[in-house]
Protein backbone atom coordinates (compact mmCIF):
# COMPACT_ATOMS: atom_id res chain seq x y z
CA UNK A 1 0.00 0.00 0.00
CA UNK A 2 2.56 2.39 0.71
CA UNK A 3 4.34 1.93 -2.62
CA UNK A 4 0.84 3.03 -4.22
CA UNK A 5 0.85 5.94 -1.67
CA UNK A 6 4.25 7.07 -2.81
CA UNK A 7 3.45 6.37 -6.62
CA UNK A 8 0.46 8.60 -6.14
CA UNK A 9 2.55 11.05 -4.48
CA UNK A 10 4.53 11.54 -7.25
CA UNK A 11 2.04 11.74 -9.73
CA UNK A 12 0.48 14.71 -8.00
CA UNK A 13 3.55 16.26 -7.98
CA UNK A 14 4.02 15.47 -11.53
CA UNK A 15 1.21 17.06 -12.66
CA UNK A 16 1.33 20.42 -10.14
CA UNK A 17 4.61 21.11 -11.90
CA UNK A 18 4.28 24.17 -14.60
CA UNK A 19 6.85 23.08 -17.17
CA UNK A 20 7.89 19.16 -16.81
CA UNK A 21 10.42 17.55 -18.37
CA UNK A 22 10.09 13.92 -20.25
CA UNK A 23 10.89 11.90 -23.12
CA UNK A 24 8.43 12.42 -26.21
CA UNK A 25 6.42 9.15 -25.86
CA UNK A 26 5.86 10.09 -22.08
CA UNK A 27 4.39 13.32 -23.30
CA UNK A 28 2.51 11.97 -25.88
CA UNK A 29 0.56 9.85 -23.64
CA UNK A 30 -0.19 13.04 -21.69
CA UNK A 31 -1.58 14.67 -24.84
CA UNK A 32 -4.00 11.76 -25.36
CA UNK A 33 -4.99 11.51 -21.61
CA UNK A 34 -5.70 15.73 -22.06
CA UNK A 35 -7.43 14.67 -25.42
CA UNK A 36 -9.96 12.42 -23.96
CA UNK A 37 -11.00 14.70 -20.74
CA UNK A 38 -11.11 17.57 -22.67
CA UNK A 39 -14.82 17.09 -23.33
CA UNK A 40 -15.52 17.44 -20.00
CA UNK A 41 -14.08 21.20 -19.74
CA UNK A 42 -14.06 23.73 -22.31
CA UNK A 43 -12.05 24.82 -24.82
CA UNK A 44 -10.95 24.15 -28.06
CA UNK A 45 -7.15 22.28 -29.41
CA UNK A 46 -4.32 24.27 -31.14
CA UNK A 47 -2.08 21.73 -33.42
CA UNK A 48 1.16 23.02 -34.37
CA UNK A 49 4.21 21.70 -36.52
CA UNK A 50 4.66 17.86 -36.26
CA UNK A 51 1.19 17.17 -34.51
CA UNK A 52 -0.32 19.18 -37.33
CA UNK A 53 1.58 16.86 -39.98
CA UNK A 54 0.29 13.91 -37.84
CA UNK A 55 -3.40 14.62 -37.68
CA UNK A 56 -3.42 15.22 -41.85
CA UNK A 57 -0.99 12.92 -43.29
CA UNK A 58 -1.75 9.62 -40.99
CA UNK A 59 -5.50 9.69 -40.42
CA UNK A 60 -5.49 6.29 -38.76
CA UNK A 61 -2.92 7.33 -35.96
CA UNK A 62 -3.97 7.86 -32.49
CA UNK A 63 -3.71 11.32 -32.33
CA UNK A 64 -5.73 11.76 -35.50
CA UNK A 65 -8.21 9.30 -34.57
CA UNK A 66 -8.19 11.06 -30.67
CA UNK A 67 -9.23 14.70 -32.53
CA UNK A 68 -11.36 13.31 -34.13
CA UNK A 69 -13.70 11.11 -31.91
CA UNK A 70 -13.22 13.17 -28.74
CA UNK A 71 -12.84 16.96 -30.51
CA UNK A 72 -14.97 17.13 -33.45
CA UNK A 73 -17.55 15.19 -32.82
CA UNK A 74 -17.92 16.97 -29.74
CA UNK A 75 -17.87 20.26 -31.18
CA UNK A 76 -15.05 21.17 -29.72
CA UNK A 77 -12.76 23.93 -32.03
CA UNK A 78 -9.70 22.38 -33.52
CA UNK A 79 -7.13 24.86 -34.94
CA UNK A 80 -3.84 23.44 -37.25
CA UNK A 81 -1.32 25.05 -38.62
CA UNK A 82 1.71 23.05 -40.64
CA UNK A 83 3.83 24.20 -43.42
CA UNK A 84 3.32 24.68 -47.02
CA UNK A 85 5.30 21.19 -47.34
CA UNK A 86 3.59 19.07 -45.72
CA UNK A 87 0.40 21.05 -46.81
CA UNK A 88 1.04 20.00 -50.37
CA UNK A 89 0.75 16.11 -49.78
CA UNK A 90 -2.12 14.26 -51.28
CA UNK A 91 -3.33 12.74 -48.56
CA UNK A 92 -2.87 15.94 -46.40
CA UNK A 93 -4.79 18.08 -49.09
CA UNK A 94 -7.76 15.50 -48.49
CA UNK A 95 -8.17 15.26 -44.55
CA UNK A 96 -8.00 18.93 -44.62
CA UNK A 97 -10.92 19.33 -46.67
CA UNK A 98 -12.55 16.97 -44.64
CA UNK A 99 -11.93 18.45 -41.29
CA UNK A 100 -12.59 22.02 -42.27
CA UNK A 101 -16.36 20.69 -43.68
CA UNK A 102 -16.26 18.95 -39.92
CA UNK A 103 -15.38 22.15 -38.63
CA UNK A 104 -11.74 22.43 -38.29
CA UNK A 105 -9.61 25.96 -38.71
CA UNK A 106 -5.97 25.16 -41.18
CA UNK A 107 -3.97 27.50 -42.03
CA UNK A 108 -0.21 27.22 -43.56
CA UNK A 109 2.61 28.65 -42.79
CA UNK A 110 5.98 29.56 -44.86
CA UNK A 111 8.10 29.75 -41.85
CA UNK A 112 9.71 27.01 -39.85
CA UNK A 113 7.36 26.22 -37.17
CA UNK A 114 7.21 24.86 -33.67
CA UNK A 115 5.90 21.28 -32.69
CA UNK A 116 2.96 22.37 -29.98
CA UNK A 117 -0.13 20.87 -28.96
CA UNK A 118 -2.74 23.08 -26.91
CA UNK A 119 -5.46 21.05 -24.93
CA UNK A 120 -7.88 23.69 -23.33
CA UNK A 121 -6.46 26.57 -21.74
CA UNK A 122 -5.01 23.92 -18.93
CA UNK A 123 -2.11 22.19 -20.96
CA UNK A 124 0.29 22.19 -23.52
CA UNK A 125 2.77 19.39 -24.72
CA UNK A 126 5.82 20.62 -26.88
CA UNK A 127 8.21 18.29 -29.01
CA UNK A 128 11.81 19.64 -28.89
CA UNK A 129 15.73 19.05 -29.31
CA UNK A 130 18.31 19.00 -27.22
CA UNK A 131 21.41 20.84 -27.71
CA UNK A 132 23.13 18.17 -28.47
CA UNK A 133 19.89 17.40 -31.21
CA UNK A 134 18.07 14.25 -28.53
CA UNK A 135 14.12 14.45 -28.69
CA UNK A 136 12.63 15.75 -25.76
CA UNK A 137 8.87 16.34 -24.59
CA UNK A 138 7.56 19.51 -22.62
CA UNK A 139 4.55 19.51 -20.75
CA UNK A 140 3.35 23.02 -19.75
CA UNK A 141 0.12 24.24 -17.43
CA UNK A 142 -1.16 26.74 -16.07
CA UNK A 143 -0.12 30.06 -15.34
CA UNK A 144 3.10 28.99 -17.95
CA UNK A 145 1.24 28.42 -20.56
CA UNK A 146 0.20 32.42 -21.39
CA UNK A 147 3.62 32.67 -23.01
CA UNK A 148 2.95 29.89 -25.01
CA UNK A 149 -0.46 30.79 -26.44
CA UNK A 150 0.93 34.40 -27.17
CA UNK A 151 3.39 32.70 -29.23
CA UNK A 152 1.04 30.65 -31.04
CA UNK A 153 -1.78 33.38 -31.80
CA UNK A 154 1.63 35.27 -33.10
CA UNK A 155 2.26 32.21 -35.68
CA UNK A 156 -1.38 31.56 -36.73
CA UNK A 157 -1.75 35.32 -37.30
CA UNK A 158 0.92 34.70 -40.07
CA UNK A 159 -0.23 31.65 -41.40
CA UNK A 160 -2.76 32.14 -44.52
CA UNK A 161 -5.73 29.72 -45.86
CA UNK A 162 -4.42 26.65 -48.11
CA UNK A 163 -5.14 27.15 -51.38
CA UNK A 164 -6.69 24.28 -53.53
CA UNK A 165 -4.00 22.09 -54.96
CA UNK A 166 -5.88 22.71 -58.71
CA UNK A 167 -9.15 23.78 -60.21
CA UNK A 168 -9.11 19.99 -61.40
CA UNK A 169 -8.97 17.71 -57.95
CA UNK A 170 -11.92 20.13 -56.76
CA UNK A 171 -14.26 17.67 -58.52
CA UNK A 172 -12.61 14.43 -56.91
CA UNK A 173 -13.44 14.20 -52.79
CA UNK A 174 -11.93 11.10 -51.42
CA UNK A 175 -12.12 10.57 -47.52
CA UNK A 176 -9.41 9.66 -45.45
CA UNK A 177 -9.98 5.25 -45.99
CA UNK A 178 -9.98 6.09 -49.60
CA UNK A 179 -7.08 7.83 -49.82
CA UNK A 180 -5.03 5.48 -48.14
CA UNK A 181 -6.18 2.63 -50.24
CA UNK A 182 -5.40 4.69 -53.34
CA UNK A 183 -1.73 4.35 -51.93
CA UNK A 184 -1.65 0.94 -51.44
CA UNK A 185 -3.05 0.47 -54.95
CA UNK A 186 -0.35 1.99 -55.86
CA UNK A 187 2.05 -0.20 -53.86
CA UNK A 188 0.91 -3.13 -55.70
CA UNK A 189 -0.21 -4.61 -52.81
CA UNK A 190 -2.75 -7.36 -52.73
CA UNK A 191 -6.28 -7.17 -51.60
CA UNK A 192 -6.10 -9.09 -48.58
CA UNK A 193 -2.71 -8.12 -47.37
CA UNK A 194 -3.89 -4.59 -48.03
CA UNK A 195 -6.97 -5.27 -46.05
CA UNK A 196 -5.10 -6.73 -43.33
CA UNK A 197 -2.78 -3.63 -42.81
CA UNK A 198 -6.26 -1.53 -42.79
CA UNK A 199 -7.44 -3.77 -40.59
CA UNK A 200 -10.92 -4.18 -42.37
CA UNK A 201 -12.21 -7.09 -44.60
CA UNK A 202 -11.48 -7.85 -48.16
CA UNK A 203 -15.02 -6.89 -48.95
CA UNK A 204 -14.56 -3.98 -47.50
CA UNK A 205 -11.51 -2.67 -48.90
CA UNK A 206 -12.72 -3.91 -52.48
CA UNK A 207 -15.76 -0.97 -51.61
CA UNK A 208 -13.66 1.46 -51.04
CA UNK A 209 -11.65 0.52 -54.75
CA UNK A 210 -15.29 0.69 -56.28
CA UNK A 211 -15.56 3.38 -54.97
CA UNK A 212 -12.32 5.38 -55.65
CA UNK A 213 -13.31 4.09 -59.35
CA UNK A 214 -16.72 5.71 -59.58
CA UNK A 215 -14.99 8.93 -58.22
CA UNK A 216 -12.15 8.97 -60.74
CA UNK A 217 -14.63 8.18 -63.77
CA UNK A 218 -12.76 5.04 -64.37
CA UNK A 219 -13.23 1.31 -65.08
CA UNK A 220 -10.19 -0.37 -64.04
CA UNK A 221 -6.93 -0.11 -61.47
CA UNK A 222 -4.55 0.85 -63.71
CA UNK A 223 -6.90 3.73 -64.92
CA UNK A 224 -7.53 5.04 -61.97
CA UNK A 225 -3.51 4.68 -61.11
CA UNK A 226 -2.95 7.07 -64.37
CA UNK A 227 -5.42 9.25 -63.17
CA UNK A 228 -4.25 9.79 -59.61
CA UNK A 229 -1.44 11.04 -60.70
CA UNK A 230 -2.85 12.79 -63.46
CA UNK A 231 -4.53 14.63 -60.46
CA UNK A 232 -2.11 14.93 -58.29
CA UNK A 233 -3.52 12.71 -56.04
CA UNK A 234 -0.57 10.34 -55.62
CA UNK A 235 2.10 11.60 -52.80
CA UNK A 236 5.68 11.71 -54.66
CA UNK A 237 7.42 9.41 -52.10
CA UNK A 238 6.46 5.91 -51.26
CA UNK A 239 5.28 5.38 -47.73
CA UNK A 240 4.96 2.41 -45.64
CA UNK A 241 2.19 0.52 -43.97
CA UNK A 242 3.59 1.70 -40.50
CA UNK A 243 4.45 5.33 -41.61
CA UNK A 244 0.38 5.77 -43.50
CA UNK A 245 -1.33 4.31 -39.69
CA UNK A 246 -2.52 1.19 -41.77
CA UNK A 247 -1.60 -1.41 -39.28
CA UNK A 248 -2.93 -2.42 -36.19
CA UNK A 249 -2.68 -1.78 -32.73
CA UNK A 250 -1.91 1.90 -31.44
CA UNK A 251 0.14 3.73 -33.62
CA UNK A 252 2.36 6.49 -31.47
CA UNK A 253 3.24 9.47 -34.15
CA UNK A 254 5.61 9.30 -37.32
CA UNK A 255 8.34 11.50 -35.41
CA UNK A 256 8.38 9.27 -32.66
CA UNK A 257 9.94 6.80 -34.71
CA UNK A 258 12.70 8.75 -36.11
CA UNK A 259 10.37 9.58 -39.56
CA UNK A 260 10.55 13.25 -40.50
CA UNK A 261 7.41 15.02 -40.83
């Protein structure tokens, strides 16, 4: 009992601290905690940087799939802000659209930004370097987090709308599944091993290739391949399974993992 006491004990003087001090996984797990009581408080969530980059370009992750269930849905405001970059993905360009119909303010920025995450008015997590370039989490509340939201109204001030990619993808909406099984169709990948990584059936996956099909205007695949990247819809680089949030399990964010965002 006493070790439980003095485990407690620590965690309440864990969390009175203003600015703590941990490695990035440790403060990711914070984030999500903050992400799933925020409902019961009020306020909105401010992405910045890295967790921007995470909620658009892996839309199976656990931070994307945390904003959306327990923020959105809720009507809670979500704010993101990443740079022109990352804006410019494919599958990016898409779960923007969708989160601004849900809602959702984006904006882009030309200037190199910070990694923050606002939950409330009550916390802040911040992904950082070392001097000597190691990965470090921040957590920040209270009272030390006015600095911080200065600092961010300062960037999204700066930051301007994202414009559409071309007058030509505005026709072609696909949501966030679709778009990641339009790059495993382009893997090569087969059904059920693409299924498998999506972690839905064969049947279902095969829907979602209908249905990418009907929105392209196509018949087969390999048209709809050509006109992907006719479209633009087709992200330059080849991504993993791991990297995309297709697999299962929890997926902790791209940059925890070393992959640049």
């Amino acid at each position: 009992m006493a070790d439980h006491g003095d485990a407690a004990d620590r965690s309440d003087q864990w969390t009175r601290q203003l600015v703590k001090t941990c490695d990035p996984a440790t403060a990711c797990e914070v984030l999500y905690q903050a992400l799933a009581e925020l409902p019961r408080h009020q306020g909105g969530v401010q992405l910045t940087g890295r967790f921007a980059v995470e909620m658009v370009s892996r839309p199976a992750s656990e931070l994307s799939r945390l904003v959306r269930n327990e923020i959105l849905r809720r009507g809670h405001g979500l704010r993101l802000l990443l740079g022109q970059a990352a804006a410019s993905e494919p599958v990016a360009r898409t779960v923007m659209g969708h989160v601004a119909a849900e809602g959702a303010h984006v904006r882009v920025s030309s200037a190199p930004l910070p990694n923050l995450a606002f939950v409330g008015i009550e916390i802040a997590v911040v992904y950082a370097f070392t001097r000597d370039g190691q990965p470090q989490g921040l957590v920040v509340r209270g009272d030390a987090m006015s600095a911080l939201h200065q600092y961010q109204q300062v960037l999204w001030d700066h930051g301007t709308e994202p414009v559409p990619h071309c007058h030509t993808t505005r026709s072609v909406v696909l949501d966030p599944a679709q778009a990641q099984v339009l790059r495993l169709l382009g893997s090569g990948m087969k059904d059920d091993t693409a299924a498998r990584q999506m972690n839905v059936s064969v049947r279902t996956y095969r829907r979602h290739v209908a249905a990418i099909l009907k929105s392209l205007h196509v018949n087969t695949r390999f048209e709809a391949g050509l006109k992907a990247a006719e479209l633009g819809l087709l992200s330059k680089r080849r991504t993993s399974a791991q990297e995309t949030g297709l697999g299962g399990g929890r997926l902790m964010p791209s940059f925890l993992s070393g992959n640049a965002c």
